[in-house]
N, C-alpha and C. Protein backbone atom coordinates (compact mmCIF):
# COMPACT_ATOMS: atom_id res chain seq x y z
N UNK A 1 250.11 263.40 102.33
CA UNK A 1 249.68 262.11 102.84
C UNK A 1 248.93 262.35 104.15
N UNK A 2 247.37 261.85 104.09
CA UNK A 2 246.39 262.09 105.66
C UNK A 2 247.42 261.17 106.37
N UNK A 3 247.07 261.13 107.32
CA UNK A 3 247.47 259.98 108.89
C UNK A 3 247.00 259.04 108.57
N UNK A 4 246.01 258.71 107.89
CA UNK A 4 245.42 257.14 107.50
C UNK A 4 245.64 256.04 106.55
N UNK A 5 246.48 256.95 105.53
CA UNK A 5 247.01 256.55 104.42
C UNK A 5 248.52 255.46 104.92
N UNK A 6 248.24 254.40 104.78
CA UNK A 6 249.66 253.66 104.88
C UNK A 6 250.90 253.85 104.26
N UNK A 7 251.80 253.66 105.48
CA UNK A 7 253.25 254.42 105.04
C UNK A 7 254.58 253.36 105.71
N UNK A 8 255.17 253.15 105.10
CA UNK A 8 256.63 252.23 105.66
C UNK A 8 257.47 253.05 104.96
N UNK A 9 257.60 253.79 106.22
CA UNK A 9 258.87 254.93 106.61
C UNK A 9 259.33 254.78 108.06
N UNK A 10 260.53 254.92 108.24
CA UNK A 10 261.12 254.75 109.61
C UNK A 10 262.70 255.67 109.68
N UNK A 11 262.56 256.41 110.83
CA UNK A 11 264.09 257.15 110.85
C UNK A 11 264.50 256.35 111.90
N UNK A 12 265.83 256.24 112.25
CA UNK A 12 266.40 255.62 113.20
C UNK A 12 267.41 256.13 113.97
N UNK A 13 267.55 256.29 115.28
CA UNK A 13 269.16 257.42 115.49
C UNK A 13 269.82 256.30 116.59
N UNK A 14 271.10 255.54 116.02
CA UNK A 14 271.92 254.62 116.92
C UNK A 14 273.43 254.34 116.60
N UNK A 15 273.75 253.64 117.09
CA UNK A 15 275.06 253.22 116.88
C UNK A 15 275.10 252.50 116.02
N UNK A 16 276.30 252.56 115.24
CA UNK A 16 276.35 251.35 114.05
C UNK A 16 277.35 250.43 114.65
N UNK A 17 277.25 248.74 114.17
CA UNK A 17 277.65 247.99 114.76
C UNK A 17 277.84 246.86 113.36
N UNK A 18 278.31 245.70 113.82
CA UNK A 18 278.75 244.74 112.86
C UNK A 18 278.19 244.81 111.36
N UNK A 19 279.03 245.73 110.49
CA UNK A 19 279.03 246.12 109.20
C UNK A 19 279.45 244.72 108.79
N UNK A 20 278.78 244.31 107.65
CA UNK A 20 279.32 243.24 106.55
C UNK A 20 278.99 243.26 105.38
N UNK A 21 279.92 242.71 104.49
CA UNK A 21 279.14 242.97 102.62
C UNK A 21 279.17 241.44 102.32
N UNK A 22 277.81 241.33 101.76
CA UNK A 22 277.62 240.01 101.69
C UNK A 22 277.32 239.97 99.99
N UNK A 23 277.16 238.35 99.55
CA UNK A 23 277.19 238.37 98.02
C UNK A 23 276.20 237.64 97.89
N UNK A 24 274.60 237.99 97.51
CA UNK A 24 273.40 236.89 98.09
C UNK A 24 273.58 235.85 96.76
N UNK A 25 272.61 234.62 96.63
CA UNK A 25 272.54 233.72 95.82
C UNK A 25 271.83 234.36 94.43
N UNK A 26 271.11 235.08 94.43
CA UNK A 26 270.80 235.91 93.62
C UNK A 26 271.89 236.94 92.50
N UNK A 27 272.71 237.29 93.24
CA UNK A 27 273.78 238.14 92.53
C UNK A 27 274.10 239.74 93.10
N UNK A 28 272.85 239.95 93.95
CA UNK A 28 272.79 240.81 94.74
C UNK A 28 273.67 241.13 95.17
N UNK A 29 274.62 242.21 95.50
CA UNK A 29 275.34 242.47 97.10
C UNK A 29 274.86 243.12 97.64
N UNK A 30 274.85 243.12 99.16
CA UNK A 30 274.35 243.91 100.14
C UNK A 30 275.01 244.23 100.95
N UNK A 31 275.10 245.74 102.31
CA UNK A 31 275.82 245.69 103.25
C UNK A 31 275.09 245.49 104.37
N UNK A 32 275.35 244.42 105.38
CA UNK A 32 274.19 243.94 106.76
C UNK A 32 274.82 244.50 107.65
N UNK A 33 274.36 245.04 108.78
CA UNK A 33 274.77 246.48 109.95
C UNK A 33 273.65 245.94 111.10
N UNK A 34 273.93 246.31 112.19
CA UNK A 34 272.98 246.31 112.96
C UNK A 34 273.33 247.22 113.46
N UNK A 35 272.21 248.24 113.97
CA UNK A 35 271.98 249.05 114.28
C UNK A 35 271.86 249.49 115.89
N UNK A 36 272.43 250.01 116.82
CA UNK A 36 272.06 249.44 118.24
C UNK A 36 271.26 250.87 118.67
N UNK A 37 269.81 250.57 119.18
CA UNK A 37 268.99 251.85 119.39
C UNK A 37 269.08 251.90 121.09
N UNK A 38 268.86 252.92 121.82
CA UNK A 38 268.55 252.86 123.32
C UNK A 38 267.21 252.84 123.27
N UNK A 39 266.32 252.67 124.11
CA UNK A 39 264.79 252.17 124.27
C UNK A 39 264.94 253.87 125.26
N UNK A 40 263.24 254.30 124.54
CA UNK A 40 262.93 255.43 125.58
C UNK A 40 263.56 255.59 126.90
N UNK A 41 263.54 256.66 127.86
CA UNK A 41 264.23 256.92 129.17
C UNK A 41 262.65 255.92 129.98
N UNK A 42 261.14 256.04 129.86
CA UNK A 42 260.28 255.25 130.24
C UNK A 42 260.45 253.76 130.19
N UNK A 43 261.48 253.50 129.55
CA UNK A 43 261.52 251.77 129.33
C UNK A 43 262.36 251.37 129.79
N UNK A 44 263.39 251.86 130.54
CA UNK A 44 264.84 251.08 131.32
C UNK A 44 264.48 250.47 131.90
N UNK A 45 264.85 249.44 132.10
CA UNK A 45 264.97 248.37 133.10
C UNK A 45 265.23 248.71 134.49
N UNK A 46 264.78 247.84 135.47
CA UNK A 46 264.35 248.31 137.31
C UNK A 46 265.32 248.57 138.15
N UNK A 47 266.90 248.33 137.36
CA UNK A 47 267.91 249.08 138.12
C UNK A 47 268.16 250.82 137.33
N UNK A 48 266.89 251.14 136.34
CA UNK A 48 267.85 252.52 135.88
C UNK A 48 268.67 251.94 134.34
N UNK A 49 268.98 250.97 134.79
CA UNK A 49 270.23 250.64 133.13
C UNK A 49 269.04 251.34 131.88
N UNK A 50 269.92 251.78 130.97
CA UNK A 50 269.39 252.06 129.65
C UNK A 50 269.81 251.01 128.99
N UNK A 51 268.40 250.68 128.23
CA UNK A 51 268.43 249.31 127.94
C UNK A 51 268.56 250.00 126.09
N UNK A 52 268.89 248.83 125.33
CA UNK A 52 269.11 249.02 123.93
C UNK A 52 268.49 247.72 123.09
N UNK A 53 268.04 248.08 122.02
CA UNK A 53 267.63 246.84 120.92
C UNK A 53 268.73 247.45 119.75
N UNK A 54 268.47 245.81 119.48
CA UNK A 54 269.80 245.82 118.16
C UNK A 54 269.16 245.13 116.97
N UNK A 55 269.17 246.60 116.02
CA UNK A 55 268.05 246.22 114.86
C UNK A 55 269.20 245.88 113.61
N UNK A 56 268.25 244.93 112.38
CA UNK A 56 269.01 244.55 111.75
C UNK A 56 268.30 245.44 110.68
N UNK A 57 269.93 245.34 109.65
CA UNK A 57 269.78 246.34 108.69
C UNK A 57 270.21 246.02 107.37
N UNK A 58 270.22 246.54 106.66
CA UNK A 58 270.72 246.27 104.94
C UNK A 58 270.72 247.61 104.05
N UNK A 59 271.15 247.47 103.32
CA UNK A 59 271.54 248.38 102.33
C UNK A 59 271.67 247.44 101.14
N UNK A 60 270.98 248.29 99.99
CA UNK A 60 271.44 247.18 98.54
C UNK A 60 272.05 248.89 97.87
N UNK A 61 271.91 250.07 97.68
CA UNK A 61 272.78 250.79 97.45
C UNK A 61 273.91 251.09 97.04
N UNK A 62 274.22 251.10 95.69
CA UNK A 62 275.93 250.92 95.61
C UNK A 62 276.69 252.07 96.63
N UNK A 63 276.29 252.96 96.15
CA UNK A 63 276.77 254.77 97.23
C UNK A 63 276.13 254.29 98.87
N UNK A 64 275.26 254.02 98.92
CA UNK A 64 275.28 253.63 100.46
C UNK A 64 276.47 252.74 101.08
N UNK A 65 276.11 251.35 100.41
CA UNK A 65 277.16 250.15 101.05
C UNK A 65 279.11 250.99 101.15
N UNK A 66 278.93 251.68 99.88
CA UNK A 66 280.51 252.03 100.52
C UNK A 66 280.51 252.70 101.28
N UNK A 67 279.39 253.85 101.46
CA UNK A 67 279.61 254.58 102.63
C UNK A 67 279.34 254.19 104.43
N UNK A 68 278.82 252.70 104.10
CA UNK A 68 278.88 252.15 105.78
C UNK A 68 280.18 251.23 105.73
N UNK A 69 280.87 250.96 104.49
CA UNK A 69 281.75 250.14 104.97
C UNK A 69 283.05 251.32 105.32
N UNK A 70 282.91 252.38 105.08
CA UNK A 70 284.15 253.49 105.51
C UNK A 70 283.77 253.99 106.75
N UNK A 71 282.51 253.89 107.47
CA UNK A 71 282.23 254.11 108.45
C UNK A 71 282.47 253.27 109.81
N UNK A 72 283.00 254.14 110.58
CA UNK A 72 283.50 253.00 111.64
C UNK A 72 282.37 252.39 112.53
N UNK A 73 282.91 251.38 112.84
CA UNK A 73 281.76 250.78 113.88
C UNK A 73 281.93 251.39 115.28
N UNK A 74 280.75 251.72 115.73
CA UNK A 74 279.90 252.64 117.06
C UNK A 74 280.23 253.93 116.84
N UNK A 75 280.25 254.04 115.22
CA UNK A 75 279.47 255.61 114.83
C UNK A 75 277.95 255.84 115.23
N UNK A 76 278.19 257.28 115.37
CA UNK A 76 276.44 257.43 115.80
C UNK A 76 276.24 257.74 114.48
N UNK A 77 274.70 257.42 114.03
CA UNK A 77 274.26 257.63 112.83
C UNK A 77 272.67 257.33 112.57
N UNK A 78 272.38 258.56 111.57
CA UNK A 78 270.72 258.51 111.42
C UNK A 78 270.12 257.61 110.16
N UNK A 79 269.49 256.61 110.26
CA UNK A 79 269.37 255.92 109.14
C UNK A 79 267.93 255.71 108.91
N UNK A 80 267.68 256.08 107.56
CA UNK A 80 266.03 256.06 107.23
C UNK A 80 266.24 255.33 106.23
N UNK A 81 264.55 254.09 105.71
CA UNK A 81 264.31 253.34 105.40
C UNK A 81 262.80 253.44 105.06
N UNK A 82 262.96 251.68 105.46
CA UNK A 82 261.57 251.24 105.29
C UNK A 82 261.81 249.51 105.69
N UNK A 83 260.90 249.05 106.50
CA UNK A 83 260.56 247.67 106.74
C UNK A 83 260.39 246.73 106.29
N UNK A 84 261.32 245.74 106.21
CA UNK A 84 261.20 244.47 104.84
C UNK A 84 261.28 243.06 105.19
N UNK A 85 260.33 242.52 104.79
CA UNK A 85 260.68 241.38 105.39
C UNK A 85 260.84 240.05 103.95
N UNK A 86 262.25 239.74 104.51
CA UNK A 86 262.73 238.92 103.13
C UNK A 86 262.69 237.02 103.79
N UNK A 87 262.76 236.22 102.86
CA UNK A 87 262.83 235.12 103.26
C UNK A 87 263.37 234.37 102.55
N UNK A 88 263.69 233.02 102.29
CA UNK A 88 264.93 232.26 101.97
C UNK A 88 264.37 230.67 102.47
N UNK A 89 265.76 230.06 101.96
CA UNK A 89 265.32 228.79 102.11
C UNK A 89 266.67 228.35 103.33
N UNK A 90 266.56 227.60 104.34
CA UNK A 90 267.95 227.29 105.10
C UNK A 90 267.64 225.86 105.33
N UNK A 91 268.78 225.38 105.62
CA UNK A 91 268.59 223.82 105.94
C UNK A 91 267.34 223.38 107.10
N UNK A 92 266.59 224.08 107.92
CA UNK A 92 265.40 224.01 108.66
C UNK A 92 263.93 224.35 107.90
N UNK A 93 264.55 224.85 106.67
CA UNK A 93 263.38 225.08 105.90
C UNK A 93 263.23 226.47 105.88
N UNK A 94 261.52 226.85 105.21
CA UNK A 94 261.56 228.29 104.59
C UNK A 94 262.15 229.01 106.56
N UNK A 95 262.97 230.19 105.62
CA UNK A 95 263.11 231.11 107.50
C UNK A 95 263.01 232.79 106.81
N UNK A 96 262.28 233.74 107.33
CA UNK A 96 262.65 234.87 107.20
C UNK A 96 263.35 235.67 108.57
N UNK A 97 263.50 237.24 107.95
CA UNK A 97 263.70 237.85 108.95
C UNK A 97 262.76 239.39 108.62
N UNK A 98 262.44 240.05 109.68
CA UNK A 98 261.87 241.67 109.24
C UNK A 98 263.51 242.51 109.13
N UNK A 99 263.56 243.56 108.56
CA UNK A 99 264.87 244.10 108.74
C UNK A 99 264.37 245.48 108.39
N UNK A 100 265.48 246.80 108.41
CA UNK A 100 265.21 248.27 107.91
C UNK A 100 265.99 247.73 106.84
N UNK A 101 265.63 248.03 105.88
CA UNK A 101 266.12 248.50 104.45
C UNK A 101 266.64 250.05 104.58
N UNK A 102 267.82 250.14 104.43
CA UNK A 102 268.08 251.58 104.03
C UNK A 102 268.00 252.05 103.17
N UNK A 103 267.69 253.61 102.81
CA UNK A 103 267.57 254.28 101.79
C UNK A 103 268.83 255.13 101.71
N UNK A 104 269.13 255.68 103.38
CA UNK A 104 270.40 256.54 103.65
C UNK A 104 270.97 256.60 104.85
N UNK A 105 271.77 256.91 105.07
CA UNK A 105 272.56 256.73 106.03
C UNK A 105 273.45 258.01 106.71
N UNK A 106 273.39 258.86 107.49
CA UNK A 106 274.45 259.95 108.08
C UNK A 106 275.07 259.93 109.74
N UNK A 107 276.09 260.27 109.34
CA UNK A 107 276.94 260.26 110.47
C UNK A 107 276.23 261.27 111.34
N UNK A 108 275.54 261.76 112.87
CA UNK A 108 275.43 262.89 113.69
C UNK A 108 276.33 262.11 114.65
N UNK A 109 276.27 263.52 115.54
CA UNK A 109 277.25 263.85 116.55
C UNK A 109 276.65 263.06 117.91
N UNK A 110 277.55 262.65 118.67
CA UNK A 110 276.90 261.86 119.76
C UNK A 110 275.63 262.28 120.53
N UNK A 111 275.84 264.11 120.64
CA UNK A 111 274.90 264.60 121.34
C UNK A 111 273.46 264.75 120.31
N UNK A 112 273.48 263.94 119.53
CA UNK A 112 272.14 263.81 118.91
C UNK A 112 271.87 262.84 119.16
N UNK A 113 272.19 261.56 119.58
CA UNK A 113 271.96 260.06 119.72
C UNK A 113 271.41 260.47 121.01
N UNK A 114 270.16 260.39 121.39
CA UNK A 114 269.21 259.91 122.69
C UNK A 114 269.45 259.38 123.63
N UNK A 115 270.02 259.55 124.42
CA UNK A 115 270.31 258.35 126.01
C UNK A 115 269.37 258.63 127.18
């Protein structure tokens, strides 16, 4: 694949955080995670704090979803994907969200998580 060729691929290295298995209207199940990343050491905020974004996530995976629901929350973990943006109907009308879709999911060791 050149550099020019379009690609929705994304690795991710963060904490895992509010795991849930949900049962969509469709028939689907999914597991929803958010993901908590630290922002580059260039992007902290003006006291120094390391600042973090908290990305949302999914899994439709049968072997994935069990393996984040045995996983504890504020495991460090590397999760690759791809960018999805799904949408729905809610009582305000059409609403989406962008999210990582996972493909996989692994536990690393803290000293691989970036601070």
């Amino acid at each position: 694949m050149s550099k020019t060729d379009p690609c929705n691929s994304v690795t991710l290295t963060g904490r895992l955080a509010a795991v849930t298995e949900r049962d969509l209207p469709s028939g689907d199940t999914l597991v929803a995670f958010r993901l908590i990343v630290d922002r580059p050491p260039g992007r902290r905020g003006p006291s120094g704090r390391i600042r973090v974004d908290a990305l949302e996530c999914s899994a439709y995976l049968a072997a994935l979803r069990r393996r984040l629901l045995c996983l504890p929350e504020g495991a460090s973990v590397e999760v690759t994907g791809s960018l999805r943006r799904r949408f729905w109907r809610s009582a305000n009308g059409p609403t989406s969200i962008i999210e990582v879709e996972a493909v996989s999911v692994r536990r690393v060791t803290e000293a691989a998580v970036p601070r």
